[in-house]
N, C-alpha and C. Protein backbone atom coordinates (compact mmCIF):
# COMPACT_ATOMS: atom_id res chain seq x y z
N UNK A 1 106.31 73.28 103.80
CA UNK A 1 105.61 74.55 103.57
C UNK A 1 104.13 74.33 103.27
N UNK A 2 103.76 72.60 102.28
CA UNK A 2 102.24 72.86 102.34
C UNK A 2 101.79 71.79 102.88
N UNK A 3 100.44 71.79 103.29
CA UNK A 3 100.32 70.82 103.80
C UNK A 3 99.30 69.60 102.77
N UNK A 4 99.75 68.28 104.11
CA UNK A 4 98.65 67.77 102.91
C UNK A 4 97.36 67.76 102.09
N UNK A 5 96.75 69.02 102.93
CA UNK A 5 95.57 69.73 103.25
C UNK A 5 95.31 70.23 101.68
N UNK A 6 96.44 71.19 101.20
CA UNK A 6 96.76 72.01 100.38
C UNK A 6 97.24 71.22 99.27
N UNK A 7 97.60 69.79 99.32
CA UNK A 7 97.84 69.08 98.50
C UNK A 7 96.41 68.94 97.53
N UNK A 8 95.82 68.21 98.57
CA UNK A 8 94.64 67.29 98.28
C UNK A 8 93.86 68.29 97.67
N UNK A 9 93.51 69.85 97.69
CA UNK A 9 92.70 71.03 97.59
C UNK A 9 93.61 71.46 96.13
N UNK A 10 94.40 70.97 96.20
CA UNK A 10 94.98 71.21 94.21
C UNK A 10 94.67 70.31 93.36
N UNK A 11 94.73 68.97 94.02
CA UNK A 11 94.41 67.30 93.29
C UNK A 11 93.11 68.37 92.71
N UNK A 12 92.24 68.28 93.96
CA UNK A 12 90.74 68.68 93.49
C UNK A 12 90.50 69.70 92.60
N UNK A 13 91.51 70.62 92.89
CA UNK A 13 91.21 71.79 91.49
C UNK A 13 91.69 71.29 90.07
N UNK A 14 92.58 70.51 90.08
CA UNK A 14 93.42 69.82 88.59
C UNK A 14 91.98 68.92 88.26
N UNK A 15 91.05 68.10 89.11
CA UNK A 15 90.29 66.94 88.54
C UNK A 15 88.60 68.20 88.19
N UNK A 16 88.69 69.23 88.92
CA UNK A 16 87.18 69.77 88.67
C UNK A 16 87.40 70.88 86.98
N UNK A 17 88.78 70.78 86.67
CA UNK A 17 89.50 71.93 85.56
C UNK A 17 89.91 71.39 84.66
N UNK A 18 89.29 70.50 83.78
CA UNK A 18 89.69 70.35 82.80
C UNK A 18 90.88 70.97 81.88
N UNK A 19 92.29 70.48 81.89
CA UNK A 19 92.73 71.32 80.76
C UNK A 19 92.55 71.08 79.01
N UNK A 20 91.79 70.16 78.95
CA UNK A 20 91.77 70.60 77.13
C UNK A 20 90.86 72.06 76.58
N UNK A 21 89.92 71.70 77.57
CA UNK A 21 89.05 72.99 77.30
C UNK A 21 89.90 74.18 77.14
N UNK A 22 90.97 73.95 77.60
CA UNK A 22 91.57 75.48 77.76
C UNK A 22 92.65 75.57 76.38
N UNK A 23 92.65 74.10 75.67
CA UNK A 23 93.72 74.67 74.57
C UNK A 23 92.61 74.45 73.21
N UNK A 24 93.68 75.01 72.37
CA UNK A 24 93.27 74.90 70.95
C UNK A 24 93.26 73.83 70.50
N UNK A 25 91.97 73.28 69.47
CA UNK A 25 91.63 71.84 69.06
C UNK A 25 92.83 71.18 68.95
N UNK A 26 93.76 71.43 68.35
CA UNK A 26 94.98 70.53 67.81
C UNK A 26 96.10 70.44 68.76
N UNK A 27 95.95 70.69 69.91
CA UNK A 27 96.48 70.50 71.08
C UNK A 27 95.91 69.60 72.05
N UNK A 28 94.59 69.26 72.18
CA UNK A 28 93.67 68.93 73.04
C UNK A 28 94.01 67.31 73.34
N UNK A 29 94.26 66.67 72.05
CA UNK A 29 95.16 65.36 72.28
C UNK A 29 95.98 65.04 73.45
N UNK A 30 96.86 66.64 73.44
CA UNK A 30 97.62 65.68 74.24
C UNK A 30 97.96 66.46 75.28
N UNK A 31 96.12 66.76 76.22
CA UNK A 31 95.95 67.81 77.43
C UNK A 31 96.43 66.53 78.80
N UNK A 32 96.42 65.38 78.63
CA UNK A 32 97.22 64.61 79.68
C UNK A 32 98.46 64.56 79.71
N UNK A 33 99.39 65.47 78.46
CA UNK A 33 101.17 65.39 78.57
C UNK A 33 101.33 66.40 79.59
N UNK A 34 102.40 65.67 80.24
CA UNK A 34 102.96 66.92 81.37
C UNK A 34 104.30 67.76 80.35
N UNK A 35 103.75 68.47 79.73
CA UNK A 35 104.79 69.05 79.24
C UNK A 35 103.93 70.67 78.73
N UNK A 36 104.90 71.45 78.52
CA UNK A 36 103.72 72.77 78.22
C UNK A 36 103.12 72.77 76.36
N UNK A 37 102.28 73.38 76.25
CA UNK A 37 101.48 73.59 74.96
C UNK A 37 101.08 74.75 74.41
N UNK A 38 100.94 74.56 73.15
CA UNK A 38 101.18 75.79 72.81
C UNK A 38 99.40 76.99 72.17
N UNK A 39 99.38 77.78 73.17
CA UNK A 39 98.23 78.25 72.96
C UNK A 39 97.76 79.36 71.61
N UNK A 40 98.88 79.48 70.94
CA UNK A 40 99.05 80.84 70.06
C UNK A 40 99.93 82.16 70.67
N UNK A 41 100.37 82.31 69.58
CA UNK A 41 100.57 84.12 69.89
C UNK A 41 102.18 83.91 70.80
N UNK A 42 102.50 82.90 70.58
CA UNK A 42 103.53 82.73 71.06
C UNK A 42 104.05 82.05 72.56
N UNK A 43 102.54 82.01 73.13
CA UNK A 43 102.70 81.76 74.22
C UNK A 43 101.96 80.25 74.64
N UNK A 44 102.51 79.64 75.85
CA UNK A 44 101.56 78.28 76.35
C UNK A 44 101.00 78.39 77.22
N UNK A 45 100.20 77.10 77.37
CA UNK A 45 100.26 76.92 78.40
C UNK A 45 100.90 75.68 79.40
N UNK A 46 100.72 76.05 80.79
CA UNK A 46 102.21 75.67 81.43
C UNK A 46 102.07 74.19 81.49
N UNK A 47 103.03 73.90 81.62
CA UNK A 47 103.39 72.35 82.36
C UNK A 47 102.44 72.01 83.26
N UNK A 48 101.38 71.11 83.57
CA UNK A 48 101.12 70.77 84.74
C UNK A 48 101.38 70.42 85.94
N UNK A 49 102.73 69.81 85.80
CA UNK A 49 103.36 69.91 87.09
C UNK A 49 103.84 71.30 87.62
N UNK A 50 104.50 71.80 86.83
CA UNK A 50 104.76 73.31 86.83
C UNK A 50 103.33 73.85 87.47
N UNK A 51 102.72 73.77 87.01
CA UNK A 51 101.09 75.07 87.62
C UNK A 51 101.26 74.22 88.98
N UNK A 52 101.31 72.80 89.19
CA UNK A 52 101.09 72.48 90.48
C UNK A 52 101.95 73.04 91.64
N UNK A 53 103.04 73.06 91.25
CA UNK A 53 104.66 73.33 91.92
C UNK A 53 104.30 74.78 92.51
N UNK A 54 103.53 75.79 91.45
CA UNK A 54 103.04 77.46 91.85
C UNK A 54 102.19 77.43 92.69
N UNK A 55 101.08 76.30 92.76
CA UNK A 55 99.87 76.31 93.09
C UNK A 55 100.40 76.13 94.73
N UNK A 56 101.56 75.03 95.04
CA UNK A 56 101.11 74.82 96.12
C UNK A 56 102.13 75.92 96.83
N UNK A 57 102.96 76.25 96.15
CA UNK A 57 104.06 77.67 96.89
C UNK A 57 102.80 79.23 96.86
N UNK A 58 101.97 79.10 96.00
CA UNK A 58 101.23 79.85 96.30
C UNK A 58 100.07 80.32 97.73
N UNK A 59 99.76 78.83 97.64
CA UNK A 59 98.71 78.05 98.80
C UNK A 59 97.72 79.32 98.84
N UNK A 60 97.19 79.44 97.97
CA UNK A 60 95.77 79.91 97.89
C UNK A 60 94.65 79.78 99.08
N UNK A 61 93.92 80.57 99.33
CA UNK A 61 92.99 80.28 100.72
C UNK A 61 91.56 80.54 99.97
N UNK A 62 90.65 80.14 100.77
CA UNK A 62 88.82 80.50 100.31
C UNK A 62 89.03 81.85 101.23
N UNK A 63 88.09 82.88 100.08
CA UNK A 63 87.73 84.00 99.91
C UNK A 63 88.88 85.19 100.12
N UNK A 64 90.07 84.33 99.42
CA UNK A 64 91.26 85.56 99.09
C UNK A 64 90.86 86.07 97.85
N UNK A 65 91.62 87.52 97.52
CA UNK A 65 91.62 87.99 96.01
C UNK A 65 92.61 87.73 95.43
N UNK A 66 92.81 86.96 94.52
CA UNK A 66 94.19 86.44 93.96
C UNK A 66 94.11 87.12 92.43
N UNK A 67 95.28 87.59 91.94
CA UNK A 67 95.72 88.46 90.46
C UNK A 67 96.56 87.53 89.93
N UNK A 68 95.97 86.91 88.86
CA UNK A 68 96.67 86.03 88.03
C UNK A 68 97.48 86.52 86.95
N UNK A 69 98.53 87.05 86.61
CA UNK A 69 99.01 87.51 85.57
C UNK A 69 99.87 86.67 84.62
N UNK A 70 99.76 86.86 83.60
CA UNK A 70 100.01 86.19 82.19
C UNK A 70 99.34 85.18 82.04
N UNK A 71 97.60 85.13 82.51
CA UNK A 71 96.50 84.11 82.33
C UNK A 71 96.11 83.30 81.58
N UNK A 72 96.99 83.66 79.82
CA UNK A 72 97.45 82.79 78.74
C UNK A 72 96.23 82.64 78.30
N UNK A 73 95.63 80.57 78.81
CA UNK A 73 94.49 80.58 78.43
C UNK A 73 93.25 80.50 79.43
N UNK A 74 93.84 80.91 80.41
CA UNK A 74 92.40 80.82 81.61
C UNK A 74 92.51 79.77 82.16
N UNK A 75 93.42 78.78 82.10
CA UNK A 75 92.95 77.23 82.88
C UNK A 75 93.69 77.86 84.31
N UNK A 76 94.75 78.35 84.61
CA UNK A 76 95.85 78.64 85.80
C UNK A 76 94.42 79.63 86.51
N UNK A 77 93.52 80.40 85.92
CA UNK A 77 92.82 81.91 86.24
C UNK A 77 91.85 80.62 86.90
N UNK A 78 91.12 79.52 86.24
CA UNK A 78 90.12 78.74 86.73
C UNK A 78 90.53 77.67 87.75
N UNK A 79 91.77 77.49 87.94
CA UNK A 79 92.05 76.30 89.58
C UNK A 79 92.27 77.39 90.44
N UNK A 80 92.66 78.68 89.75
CA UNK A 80 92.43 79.24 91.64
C UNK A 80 91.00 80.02 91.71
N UNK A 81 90.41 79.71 90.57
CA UNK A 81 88.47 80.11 91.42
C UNK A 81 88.00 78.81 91.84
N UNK A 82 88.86 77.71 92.11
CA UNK A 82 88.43 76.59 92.69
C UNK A 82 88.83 76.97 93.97
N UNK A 83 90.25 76.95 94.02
CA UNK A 83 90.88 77.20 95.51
C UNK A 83 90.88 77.91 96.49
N UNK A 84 89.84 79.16 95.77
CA UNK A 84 89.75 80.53 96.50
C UNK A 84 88.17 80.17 97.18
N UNK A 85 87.13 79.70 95.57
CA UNK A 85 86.53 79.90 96.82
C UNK A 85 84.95 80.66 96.28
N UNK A 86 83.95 80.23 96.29
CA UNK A 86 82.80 81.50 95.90
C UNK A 86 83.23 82.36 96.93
N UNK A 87 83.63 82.73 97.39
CA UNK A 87 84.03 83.89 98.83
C UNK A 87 85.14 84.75 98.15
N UNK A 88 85.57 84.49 97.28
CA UNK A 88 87.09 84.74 96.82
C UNK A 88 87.00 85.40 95.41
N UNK A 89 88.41 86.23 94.99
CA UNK A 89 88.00 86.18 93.58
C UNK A 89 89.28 86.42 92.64
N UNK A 90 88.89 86.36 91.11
CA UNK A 90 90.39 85.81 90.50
C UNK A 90 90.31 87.09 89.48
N UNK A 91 91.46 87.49 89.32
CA UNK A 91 91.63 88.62 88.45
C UNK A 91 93.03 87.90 87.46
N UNK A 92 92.40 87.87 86.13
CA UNK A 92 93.56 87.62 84.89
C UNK A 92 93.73 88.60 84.43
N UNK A 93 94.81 88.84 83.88
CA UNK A 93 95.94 89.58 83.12
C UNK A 93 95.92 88.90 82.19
N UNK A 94 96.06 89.24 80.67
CA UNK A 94 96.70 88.33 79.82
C UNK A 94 97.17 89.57 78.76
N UNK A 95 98.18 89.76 77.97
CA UNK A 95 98.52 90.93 76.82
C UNK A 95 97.64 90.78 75.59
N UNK A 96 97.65 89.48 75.27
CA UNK A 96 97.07 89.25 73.93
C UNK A 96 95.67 89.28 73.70
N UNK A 97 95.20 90.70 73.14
CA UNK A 97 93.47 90.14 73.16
C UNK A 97 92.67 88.83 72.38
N UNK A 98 93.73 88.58 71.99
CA UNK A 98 93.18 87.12 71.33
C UNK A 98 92.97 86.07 72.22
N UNK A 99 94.14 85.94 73.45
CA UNK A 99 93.74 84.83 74.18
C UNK A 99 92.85 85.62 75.37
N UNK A 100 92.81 86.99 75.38
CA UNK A 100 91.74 87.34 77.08
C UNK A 100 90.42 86.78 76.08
N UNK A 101 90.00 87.05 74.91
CA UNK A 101 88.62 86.32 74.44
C UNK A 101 88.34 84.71 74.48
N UNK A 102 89.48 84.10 74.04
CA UNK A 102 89.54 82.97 73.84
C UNK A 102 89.32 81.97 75.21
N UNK A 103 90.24 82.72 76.06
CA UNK A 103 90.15 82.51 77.93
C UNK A 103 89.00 82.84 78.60
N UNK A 104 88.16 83.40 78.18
CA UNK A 104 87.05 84.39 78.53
C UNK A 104 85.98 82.81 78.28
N UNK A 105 85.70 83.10 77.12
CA UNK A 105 84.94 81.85 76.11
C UNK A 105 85.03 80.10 77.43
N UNK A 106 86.53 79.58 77.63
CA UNK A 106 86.65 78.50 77.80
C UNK A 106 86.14 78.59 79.74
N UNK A 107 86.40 79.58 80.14
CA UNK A 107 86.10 79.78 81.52
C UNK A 107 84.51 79.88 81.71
N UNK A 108 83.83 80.51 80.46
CA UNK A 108 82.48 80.85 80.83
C UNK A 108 81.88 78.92 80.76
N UNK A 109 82.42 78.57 79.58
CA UNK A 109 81.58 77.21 78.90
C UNK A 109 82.14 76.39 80.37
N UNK A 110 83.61 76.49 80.87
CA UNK A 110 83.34 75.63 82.39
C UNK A 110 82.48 75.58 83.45
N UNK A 111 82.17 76.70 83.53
CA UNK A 111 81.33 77.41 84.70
C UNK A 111 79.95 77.12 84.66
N UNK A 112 79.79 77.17 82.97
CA UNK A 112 78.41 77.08 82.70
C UNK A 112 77.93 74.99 82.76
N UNK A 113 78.60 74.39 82.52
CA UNK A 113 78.69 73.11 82.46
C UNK A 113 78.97 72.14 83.81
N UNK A 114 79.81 73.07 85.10
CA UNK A 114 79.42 72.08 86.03
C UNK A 114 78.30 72.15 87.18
N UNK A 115 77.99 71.05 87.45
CA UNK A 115 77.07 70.44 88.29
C UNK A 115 77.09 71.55 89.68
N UNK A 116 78.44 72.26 89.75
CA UNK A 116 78.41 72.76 91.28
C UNK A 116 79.57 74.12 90.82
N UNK A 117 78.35 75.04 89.95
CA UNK A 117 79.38 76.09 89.62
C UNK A 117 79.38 77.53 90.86
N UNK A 118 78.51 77.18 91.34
CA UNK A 118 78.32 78.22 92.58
C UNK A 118 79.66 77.96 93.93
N UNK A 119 80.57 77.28 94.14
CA UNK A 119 81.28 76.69 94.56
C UNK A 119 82.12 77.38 93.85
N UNK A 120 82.27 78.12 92.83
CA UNK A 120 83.84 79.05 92.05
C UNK A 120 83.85 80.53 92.16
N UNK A 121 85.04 81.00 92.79
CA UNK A 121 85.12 81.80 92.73
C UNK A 121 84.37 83.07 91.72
N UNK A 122 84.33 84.27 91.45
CA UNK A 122 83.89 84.98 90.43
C UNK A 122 85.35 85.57 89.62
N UNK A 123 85.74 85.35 88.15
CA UNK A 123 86.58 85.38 87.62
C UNK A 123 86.45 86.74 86.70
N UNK A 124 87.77 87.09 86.48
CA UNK A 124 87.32 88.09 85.36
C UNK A 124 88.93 88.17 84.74
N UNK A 125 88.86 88.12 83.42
CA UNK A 125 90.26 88.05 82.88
C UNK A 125 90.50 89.96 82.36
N UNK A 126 91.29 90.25 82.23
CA UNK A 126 91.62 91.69 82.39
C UNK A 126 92.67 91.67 80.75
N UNK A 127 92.67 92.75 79.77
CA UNK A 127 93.80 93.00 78.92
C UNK A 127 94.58 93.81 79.45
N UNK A 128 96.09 93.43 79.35
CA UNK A 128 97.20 94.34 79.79
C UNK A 128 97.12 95.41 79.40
N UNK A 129 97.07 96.69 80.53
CA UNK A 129 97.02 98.06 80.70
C UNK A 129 98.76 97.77 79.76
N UNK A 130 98.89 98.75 78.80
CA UNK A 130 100.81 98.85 78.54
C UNK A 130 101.56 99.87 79.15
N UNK A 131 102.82 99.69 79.59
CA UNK A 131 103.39 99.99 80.70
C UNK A 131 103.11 99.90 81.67
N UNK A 132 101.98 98.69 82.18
CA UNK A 132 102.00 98.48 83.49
C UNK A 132 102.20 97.31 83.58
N UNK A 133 102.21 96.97 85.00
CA UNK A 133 102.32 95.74 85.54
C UNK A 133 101.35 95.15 86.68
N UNK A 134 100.16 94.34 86.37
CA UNK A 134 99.19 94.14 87.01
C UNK A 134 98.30 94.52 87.02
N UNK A 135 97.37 94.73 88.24
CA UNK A 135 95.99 95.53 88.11
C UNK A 135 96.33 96.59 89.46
N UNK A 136 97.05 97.91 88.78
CA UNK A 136 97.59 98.38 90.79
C UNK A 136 96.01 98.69 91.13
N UNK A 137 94.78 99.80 90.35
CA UNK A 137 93.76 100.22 90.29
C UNK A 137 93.15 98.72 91.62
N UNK A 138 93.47 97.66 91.47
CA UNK A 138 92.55 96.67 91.92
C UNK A 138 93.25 96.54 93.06
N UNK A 139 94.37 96.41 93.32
CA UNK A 139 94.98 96.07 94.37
C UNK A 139 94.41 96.60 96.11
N UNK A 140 95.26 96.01 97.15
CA UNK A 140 96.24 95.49 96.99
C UNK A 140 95.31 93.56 97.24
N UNK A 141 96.72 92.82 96.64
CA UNK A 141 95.98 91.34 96.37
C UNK A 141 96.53 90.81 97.75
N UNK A 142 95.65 89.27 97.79
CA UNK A 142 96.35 88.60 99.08
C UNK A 142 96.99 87.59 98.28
N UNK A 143 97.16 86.78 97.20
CA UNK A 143 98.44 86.17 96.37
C UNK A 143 98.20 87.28 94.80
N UNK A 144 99.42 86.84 94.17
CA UNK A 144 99.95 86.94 93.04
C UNK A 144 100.98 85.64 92.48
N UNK A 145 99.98 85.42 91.13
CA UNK A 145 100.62 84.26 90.54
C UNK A 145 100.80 85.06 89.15
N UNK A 146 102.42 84.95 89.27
CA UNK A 146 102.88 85.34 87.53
C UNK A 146 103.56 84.24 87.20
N UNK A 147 102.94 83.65 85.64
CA UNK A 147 103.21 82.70 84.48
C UNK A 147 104.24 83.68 83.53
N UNK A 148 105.30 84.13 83.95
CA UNK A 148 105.79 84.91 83.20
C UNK A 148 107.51 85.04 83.52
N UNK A 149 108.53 84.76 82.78
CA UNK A 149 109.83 85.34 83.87
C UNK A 149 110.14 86.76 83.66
N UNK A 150 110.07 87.00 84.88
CA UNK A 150 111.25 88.49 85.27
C UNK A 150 112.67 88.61 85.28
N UNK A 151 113.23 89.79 84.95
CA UNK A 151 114.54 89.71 84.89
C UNK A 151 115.02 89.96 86.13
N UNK A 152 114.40 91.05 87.10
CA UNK A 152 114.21 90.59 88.21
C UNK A 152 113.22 91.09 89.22
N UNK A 153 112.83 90.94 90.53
CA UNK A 153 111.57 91.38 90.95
C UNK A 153 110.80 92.56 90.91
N UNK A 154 110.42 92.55 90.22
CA UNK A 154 109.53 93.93 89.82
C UNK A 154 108.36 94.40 91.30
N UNK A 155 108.92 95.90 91.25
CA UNK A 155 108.58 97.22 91.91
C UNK A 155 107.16 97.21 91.98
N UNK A 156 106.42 97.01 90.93
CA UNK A 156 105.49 97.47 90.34
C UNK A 156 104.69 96.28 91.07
N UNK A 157 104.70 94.64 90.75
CA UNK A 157 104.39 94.38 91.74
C UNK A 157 104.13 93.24 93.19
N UNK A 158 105.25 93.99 93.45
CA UNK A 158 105.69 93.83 95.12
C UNK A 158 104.80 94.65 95.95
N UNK A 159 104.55 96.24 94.93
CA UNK A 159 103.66 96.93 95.70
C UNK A 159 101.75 96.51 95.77
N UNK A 160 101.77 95.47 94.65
CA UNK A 160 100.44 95.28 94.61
C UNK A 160 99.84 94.09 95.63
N UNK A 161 100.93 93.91 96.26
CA UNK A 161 100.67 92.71 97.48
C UNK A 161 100.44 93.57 98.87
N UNK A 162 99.14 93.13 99.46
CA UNK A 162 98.80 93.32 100.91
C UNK A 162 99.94 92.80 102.00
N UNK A 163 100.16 93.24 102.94
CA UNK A 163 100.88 92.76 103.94
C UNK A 163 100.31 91.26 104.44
N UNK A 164 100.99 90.73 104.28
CA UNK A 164 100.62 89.25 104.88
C UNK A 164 100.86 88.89 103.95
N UNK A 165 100.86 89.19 102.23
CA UNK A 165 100.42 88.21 101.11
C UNK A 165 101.65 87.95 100.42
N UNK A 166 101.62 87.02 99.52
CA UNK A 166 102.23 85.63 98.88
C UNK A 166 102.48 86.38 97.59
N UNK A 167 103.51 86.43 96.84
CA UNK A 167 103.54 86.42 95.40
C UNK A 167 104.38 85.45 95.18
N UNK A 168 104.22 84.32 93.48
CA UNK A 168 104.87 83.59 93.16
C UNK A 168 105.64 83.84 91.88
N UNK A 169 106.72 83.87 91.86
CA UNK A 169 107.39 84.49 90.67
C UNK A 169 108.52 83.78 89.92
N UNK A 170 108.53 83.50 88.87
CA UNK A 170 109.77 83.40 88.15
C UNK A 170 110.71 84.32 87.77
N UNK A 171 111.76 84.35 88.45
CA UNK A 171 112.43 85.81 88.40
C UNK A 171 114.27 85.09 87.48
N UNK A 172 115.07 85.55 86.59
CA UNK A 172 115.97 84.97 86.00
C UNK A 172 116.03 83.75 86.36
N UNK A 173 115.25 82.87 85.90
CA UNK A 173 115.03 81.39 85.77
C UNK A 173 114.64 80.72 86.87
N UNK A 174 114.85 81.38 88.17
CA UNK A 174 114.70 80.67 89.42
C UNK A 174 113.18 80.83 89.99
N UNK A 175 112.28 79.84 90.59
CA UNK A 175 111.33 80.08 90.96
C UNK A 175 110.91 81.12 92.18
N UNK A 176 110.45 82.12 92.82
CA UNK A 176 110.67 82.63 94.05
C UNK A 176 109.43 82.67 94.70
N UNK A 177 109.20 82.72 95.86
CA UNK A 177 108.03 82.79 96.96
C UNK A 177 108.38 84.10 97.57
N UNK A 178 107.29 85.15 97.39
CA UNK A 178 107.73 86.06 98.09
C UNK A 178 106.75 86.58 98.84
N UNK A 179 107.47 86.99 100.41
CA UNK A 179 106.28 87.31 101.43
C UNK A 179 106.35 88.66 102.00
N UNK A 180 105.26 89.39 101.85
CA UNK A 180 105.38 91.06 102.03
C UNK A 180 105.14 90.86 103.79
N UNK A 181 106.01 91.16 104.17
CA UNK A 181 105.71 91.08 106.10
C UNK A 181 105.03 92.34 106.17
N UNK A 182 106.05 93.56 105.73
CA UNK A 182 105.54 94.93 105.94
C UNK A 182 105.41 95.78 104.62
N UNK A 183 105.41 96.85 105.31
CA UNK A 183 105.72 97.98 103.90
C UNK A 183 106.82 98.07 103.60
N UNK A 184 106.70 98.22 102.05
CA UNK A 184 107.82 98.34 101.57
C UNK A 184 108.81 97.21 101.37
N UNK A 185 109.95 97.51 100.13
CA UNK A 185 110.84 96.08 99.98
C UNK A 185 111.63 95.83 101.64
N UNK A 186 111.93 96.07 101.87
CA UNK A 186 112.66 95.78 103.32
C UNK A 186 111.54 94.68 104.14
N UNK A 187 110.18 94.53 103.70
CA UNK A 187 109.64 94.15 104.73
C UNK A 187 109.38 92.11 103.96
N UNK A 188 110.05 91.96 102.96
CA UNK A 188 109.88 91.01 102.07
C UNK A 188 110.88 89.92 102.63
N UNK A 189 110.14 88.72 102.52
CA UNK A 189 110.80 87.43 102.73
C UNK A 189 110.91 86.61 101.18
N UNK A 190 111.95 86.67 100.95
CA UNK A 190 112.51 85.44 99.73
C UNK A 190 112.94 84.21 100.16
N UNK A 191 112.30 83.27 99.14
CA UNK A 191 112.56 81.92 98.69
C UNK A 191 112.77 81.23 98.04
N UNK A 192 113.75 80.22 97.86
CA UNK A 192 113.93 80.37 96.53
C UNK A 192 113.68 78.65 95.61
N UNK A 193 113.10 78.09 94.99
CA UNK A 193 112.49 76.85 95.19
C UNK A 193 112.62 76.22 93.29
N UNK A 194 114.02 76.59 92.82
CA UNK A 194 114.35 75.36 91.45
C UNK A 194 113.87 76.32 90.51
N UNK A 195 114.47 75.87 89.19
CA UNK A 195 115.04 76.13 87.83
C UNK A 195 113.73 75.99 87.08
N UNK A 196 113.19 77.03 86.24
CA UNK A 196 111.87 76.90 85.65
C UNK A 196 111.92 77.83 84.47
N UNK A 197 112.02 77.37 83.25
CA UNK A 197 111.63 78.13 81.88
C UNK A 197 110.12 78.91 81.81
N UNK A 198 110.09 79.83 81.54
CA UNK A 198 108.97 80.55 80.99
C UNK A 198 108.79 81.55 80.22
N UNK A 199 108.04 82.07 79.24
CA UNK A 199 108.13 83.39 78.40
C UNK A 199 108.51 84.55 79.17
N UNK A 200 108.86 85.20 78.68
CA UNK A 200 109.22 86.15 79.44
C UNK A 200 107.94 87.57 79.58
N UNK A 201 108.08 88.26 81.03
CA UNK A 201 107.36 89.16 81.39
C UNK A 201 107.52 90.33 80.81
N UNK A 202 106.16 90.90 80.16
CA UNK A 202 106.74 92.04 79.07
C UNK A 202 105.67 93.23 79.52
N UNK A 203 105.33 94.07 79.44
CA UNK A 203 104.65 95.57 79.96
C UNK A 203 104.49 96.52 79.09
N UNK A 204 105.19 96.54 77.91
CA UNK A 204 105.40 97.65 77.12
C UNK A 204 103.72 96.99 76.57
């Protein structure tokens, strides 16, 4: 499904994205464990292999609009303004206004610090509208990456995907790839790609 193309174009987003920047001091130790961490508020951030595993079922393109939801701490919101693209652009979700500031903060100090920040997408992390799901107002996206599990594929949004486009989802534990051919659910291709823990997706 990816190629090595799409490999090598994640290597590069994992080595230009620092993740300590993205956690809290007393985490930062140990931003080389592949295991997830804990950002506050109940929530982490993910596994690195895990973000990779999304990243490449996602396969992100330069100058797509990609909607990142449950953006946590901004590091998942900042490899796809690598992957997308100055052409491209990244919309976060996160519930907790503690981490959309905190995510806000670690994305600006990246941006502002590398050598070749014109090369990133334009980012903007968003606080969860309640009772919704996503940004529909922004839509429709060409991927969707949710850090979040569903109980199961949410309505809300399936509809926020363009025809042609990609959403990546954790839906009752299982990872899914899902591809909007046409309008409407009938026009959706499922996939289904291994066993993955995550907080769960909440709206209220």
């Amino acid at each position: 499904m990816t190629s090595d193309a799409t490999h090598g174009r994640i290597a590069e987003a994992f080595a230009r994205v620092p993740r300590e920047r993205f956690l809290p001091m007393a985490e930062r130790q140990n931003a080389l464990d592949n295991v997830p961490l804990s950002i506050g508020r109940g929530q982490t951030n993910s596994q690195p292999s895990t973000v990779a595993d999304m990243l490449r079922l996602l396969d992100p393109q330069p100058g797509e609009t990609v909607l990142d939801l449950g953006s946590g701490s901004g590091w998942t919101s900042m490899l796809l303004a690598v992957l997308v693209g100055p052409t491209g652009r990244v919309l976060g979700v996160e519930r907790h206004p503690e981490l959309v500031e905190s995510s806000r903060a670690a994305i600006e100090a990246v941006i502002a610090e590398s050598a070749d920040r014109e090369t990133f997408a334009d980012v903007a992390i968003h606080e969860a509208v309640p009772g919704a799901l996503g940004l529909p107002a922004e839509a429709p996206f060409d991927r969707i990456l949710v850090s979040a599990g569903a109980e199961s594929l949410p309505d809300q949004l399936v509809d926020q995907l363009a025809v042609g486009a990609t959403m990546v989802i954790p839906v009752a534990g299982e990872m899914l790839r899902v591809v909007r051919g046409g309008p409407g659910s009938d026009g959706l291709t499922i996939t289904r790609h291994g066993r993955y823990r995550f907080v769960p997706l909440i709206s209220e």
